[in-house]
PDB file of N, CA and C in Angstrom:
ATOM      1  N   UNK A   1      31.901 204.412  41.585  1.00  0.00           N
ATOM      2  CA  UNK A   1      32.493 203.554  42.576  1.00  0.00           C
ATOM      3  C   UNK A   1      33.668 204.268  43.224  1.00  0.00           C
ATOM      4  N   UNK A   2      33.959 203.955  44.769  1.00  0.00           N
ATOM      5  CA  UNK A   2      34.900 204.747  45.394  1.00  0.00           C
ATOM      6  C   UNK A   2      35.543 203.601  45.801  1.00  0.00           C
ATOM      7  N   UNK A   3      37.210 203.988  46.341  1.00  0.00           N
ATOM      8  CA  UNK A   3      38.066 203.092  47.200  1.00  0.00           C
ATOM      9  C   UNK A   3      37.152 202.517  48.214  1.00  0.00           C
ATOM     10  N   UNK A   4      37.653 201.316  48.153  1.00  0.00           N
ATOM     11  CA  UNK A   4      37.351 200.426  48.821  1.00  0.00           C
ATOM     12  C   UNK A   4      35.740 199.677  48.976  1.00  0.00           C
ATOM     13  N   UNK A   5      35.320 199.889  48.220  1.00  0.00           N
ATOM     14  CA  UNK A   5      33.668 199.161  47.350  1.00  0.00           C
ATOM     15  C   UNK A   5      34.286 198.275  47.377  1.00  0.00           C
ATOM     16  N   UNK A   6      33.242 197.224  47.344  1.00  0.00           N
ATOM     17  CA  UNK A   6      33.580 195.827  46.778  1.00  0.00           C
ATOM     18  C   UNK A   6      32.207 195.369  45.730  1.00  0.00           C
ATOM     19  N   UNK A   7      32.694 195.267  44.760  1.00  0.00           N
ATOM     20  CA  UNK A   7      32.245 194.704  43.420  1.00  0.00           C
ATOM     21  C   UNK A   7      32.175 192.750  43.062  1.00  0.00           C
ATOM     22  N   UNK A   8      31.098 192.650  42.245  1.00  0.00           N
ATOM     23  CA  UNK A   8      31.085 191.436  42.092  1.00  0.00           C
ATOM     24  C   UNK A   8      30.185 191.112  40.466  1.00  0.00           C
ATOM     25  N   UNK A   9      30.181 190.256  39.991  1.00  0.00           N
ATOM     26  CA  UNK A   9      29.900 190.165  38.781  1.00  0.00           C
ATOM     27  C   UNK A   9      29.892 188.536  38.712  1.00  0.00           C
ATOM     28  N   UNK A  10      29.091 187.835  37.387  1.00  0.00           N
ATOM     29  CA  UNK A  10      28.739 186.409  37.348  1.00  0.00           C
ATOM     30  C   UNK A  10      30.040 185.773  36.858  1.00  0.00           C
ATOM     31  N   UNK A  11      30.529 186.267  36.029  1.00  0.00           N
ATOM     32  CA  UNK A  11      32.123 185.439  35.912  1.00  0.00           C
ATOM     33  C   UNK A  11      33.661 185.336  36.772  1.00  0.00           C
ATOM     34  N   UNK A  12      33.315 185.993  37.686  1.00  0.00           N
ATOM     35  CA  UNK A  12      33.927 186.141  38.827  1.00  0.00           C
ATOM     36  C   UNK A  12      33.726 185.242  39.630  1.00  0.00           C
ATOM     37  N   UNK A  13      33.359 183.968  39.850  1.00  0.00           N
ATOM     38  CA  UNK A  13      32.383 183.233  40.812  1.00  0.00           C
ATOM     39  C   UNK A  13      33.612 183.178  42.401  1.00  0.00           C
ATOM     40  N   UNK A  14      34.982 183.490  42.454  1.00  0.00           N
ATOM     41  CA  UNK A  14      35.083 184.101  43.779  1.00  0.00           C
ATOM     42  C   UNK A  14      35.031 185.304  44.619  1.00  0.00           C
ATOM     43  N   UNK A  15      35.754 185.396  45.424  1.00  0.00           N
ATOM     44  CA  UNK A  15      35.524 186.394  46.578  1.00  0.00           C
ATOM     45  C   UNK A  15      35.455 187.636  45.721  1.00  0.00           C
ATOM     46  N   UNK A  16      34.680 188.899  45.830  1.00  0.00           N
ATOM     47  CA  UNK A  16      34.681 190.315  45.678  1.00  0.00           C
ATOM     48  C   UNK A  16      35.844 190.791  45.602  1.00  0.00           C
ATOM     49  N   UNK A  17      35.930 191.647  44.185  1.00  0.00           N
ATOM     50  CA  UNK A  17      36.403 192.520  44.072  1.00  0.00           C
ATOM     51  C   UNK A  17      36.408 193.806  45.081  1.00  0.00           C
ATOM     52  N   UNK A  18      37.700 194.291  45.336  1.00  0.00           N
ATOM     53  CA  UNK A  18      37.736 195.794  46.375  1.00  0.00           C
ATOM     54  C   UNK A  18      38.327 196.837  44.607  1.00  0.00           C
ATOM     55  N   UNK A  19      37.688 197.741  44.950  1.00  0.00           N
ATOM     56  CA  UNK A  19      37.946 199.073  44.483  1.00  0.00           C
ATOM     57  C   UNK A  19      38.708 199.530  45.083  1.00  0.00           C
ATOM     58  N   UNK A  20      39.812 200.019  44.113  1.00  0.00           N
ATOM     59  CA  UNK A  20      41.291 200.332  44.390  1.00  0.00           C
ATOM     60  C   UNK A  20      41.297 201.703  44.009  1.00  0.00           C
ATOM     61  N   UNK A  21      40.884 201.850  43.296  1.00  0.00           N
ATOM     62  CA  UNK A  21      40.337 203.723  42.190  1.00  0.00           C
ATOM     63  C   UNK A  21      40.714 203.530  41.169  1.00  0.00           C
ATOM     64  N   UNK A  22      40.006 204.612  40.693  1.00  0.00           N
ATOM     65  CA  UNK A  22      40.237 204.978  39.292  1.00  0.00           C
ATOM     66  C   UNK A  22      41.665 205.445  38.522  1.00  0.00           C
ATOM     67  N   UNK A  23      42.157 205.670  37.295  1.00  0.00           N
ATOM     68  CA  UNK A  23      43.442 205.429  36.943  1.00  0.00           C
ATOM     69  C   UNK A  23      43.127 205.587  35.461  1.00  0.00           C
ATOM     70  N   UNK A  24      44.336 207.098  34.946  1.00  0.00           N
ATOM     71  CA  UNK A  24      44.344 207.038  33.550  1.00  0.00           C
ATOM     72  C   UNK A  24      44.900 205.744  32.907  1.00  0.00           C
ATOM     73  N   UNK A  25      44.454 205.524  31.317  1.00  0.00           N
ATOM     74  CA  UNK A  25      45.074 204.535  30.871  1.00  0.00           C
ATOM     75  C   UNK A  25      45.099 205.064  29.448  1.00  0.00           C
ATOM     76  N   UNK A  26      46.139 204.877  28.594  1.00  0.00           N
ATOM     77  CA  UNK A  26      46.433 205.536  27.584  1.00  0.00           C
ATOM     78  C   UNK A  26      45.350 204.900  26.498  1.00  0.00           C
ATOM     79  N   UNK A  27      45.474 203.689  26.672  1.00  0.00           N
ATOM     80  CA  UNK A  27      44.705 202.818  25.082  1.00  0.00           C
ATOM     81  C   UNK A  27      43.311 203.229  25.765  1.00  0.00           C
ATOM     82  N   UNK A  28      42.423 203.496  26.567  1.00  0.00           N
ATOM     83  CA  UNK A  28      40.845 203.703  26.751  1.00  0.00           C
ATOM     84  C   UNK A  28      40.387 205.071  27.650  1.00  0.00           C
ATOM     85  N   UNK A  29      41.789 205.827  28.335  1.00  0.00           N
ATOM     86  CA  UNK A  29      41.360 206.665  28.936  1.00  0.00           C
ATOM     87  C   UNK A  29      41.355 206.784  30.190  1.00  0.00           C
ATOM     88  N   UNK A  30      40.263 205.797  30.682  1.00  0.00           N
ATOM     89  CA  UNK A  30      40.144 205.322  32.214  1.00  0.00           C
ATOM     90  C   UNK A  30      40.074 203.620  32.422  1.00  0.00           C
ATOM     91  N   UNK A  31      40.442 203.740  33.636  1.00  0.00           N
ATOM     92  CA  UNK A  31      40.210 202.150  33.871  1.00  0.00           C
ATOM     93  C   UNK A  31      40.091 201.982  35.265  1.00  0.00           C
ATOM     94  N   UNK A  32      39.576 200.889  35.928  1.00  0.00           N
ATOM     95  CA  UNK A  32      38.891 201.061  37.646  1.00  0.00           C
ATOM     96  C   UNK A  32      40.268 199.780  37.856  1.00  0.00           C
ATOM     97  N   UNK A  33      40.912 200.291  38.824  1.00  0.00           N
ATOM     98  CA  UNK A  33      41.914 199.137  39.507  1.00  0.00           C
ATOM     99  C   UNK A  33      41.179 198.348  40.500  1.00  0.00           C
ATOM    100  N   UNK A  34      41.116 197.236  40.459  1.00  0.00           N
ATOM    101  CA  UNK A  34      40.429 196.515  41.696  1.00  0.00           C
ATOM    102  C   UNK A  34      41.471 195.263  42.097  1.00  0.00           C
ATOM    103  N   UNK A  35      41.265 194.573  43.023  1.00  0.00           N
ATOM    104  CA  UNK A  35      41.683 193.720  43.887  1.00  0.00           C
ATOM    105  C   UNK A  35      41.236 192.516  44.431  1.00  0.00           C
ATOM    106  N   UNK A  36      41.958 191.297  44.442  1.00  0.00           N
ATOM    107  CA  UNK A  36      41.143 189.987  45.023  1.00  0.00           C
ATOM    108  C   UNK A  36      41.800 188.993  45.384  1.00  0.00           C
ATOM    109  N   UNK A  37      41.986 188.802  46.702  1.00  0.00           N
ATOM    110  CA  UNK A  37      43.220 188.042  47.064  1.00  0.00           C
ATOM    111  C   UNK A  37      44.728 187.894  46.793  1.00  0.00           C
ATOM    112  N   UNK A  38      44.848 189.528  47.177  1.00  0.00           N
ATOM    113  CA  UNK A  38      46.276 189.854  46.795  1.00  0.00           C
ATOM    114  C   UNK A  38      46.598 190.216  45.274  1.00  0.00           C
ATOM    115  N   UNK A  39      45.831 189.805  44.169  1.00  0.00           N
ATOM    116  CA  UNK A  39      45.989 189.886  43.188  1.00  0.00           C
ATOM    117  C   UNK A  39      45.175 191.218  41.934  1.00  0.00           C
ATOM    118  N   UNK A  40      46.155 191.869  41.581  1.00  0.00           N
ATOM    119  CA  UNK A  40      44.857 193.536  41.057  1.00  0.00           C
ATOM    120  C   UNK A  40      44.543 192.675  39.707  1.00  0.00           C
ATOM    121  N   UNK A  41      43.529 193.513  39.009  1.00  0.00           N
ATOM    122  CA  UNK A  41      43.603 193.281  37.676  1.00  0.00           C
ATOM    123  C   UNK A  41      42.440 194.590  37.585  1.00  0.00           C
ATOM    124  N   UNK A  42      42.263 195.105  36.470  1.00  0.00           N
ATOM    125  CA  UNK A  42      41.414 196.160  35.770  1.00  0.00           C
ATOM    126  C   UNK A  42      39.449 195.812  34.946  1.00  0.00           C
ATOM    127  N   UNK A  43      39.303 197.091  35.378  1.00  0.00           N
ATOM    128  CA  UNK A  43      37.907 197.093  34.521  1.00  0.00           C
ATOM    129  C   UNK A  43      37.858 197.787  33.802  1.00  0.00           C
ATOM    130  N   UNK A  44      37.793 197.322  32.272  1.00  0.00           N
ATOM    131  CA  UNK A  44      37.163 199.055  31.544  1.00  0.00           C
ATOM    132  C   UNK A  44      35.763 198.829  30.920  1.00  0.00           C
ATOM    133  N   UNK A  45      35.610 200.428  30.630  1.00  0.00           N
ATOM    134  CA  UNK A  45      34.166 200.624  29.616  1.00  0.00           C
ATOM    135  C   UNK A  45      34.772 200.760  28.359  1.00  0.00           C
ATOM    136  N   UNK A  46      34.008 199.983  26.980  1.00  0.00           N
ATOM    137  CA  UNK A  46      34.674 200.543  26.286  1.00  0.00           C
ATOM    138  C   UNK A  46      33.398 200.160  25.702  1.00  0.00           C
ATOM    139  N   UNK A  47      32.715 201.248  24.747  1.00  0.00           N
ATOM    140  CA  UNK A  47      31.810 201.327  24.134  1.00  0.00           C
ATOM    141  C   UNK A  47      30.540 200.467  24.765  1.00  0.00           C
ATOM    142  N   UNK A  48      30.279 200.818  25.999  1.00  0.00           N
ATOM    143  CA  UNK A  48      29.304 200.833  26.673  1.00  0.00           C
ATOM    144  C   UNK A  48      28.982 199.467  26.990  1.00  0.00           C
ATOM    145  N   UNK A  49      30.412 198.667  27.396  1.00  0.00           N
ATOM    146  CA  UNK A  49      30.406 197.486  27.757  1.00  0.00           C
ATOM    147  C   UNK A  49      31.496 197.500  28.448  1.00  0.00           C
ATOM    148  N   UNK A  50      31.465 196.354  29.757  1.00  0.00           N
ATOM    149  CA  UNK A  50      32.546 196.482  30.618  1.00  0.00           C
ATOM    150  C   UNK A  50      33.284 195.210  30.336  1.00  0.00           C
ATOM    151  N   UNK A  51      34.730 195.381  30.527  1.00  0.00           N
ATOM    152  CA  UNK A  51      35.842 194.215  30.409  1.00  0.00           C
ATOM    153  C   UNK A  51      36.389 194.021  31.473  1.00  0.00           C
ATOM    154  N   UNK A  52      36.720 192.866  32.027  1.00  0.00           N
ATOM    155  CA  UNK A  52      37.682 192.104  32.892  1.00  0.00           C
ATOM    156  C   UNK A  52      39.293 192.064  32.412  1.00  0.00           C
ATOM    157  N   UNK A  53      40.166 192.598  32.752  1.00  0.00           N
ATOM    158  CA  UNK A  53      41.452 192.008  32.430  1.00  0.00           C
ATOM    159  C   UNK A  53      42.497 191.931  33.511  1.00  0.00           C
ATOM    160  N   UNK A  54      43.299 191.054  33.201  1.00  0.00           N
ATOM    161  CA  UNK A  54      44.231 190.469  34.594  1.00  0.00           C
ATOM    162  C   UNK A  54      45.705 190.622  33.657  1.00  0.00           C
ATOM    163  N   UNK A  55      46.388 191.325  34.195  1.00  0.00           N
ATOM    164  CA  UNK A  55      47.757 191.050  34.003  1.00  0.00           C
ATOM    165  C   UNK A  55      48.334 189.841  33.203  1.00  0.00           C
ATOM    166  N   UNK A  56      48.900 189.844  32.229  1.00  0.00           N
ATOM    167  CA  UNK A  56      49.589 188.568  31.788  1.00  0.00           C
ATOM    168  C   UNK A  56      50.573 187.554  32.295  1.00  0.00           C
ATOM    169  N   UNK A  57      51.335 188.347  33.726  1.00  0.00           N
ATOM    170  CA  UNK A  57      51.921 187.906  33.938  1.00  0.00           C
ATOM    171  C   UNK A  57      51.291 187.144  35.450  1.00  0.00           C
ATOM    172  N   UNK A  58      49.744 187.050  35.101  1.00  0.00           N
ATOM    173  CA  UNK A  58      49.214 186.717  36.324  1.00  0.00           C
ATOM    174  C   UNK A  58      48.355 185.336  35.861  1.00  0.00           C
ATOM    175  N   UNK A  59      47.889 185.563  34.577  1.00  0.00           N
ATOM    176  CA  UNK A  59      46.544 184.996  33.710  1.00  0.00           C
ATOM    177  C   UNK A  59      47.029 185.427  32.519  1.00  0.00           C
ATOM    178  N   UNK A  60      47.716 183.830  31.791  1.00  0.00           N
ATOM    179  CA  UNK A  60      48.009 183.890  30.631  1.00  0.00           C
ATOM    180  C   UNK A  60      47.041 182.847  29.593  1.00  0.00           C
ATOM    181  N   UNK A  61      45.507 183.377  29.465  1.00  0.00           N
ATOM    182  CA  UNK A  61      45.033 182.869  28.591  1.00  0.00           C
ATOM    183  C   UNK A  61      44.350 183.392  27.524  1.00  0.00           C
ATOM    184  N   UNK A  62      43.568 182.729  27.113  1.00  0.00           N
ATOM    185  CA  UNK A  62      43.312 183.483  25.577  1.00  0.00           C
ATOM    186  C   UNK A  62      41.737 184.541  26.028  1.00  0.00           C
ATOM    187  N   UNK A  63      41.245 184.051  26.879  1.00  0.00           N
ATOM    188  CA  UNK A  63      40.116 184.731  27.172  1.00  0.00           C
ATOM    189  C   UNK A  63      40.186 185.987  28.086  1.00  0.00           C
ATOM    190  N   UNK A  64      41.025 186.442  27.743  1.00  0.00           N
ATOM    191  CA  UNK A  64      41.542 187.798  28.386  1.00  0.00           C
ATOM    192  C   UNK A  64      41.770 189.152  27.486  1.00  0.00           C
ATOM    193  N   UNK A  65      40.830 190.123  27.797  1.00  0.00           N
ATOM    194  CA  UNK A  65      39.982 190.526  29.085  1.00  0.00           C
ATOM    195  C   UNK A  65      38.757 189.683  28.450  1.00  0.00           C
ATOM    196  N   UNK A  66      37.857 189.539  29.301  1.00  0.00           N
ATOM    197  CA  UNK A  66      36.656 189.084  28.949  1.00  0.00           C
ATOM    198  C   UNK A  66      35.346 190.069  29.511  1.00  0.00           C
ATOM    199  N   UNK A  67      34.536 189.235  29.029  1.00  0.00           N
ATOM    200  CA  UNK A  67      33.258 190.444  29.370  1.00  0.00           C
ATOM    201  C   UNK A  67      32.889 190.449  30.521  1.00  0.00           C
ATOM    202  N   UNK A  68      32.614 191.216  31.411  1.00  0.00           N
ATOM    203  CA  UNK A  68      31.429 191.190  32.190  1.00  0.00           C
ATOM    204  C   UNK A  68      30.013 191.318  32.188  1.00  0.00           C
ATOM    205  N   UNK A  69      29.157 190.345  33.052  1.00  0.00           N
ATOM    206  CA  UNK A  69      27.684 190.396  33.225  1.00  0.00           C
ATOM    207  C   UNK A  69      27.354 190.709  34.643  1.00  0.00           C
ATOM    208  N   UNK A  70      26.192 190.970  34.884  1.00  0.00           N
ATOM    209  CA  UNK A  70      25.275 190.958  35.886  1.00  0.00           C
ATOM    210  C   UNK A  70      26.249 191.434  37.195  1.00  0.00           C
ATOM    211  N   UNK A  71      26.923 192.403  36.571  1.00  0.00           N
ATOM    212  CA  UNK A  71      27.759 193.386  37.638  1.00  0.00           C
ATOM    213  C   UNK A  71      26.488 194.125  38.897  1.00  0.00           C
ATOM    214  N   UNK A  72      27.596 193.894  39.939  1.00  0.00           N
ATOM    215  CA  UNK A  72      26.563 194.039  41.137  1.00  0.00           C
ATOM    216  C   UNK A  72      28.001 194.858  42.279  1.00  0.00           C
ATOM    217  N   UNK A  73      27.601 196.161  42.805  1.00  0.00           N
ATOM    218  CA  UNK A  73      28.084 196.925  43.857  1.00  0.00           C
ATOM    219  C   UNK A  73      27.442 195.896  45.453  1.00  0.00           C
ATOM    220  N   UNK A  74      28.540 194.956  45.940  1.00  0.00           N
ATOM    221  CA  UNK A  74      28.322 194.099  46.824  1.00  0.00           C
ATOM    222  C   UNK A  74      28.003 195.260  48.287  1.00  0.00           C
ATOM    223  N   UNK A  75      26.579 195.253  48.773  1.00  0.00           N
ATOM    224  CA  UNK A  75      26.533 196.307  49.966  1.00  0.00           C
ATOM    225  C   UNK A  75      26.957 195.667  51.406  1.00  0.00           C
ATOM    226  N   UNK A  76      27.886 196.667  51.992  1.00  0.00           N
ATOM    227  CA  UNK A  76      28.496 196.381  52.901  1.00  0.00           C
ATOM    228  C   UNK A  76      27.221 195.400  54.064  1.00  0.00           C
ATOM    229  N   UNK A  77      28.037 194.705  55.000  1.00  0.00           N
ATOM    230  CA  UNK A  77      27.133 194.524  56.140  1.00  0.00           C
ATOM    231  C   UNK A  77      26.633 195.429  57.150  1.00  0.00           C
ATOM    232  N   UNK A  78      25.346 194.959  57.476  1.00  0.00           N
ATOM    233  CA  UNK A  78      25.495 196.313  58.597  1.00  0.00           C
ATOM    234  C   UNK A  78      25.472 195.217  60.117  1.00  0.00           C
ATOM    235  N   UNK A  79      25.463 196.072  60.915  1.00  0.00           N
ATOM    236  CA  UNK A  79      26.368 195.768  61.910  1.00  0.00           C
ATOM    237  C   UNK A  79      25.409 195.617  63.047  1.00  0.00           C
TER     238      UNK A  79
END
């Protein structure tokens, strides 16, 4: 995935994620920064499963990060 993709997945049920890039992260290595109405939060792989997580000081609940499913690269419109 490159800047500015937009991503989408089934527990997400609003607007698309934008791809922000990629970004070391100490506890996993890598992690994908993305974006959604002003608000970032992260994706990682971690043992061949992807996680959702949002800032705490954004989304303070217990189901954080959570999993992702049925991840989907949203294709642009054409014109």
């Amino acid at each position: 995935m490159e800047p500015g993709d937009s991503v989408k997945f089934f527990e997400w049920p609003v607007e698309p994620l934008t791809v922000l890039g990629w970004e070391d992260d100490e506890n996993v290595a890598e992690r994908l920064r993305v974006e959604a109405a002003g608000s970032e939060s992260f994706l990682y792989r971690v043992e061949d499963h992807l996680w959702h997580y949002v800032p705490e000081k954004e989304y303070d609940e217990e189901n954080n990060p959570f999993p992702v499913q049925n991840f989907v690269l949203v294709e642009p419109q054409q014109a």
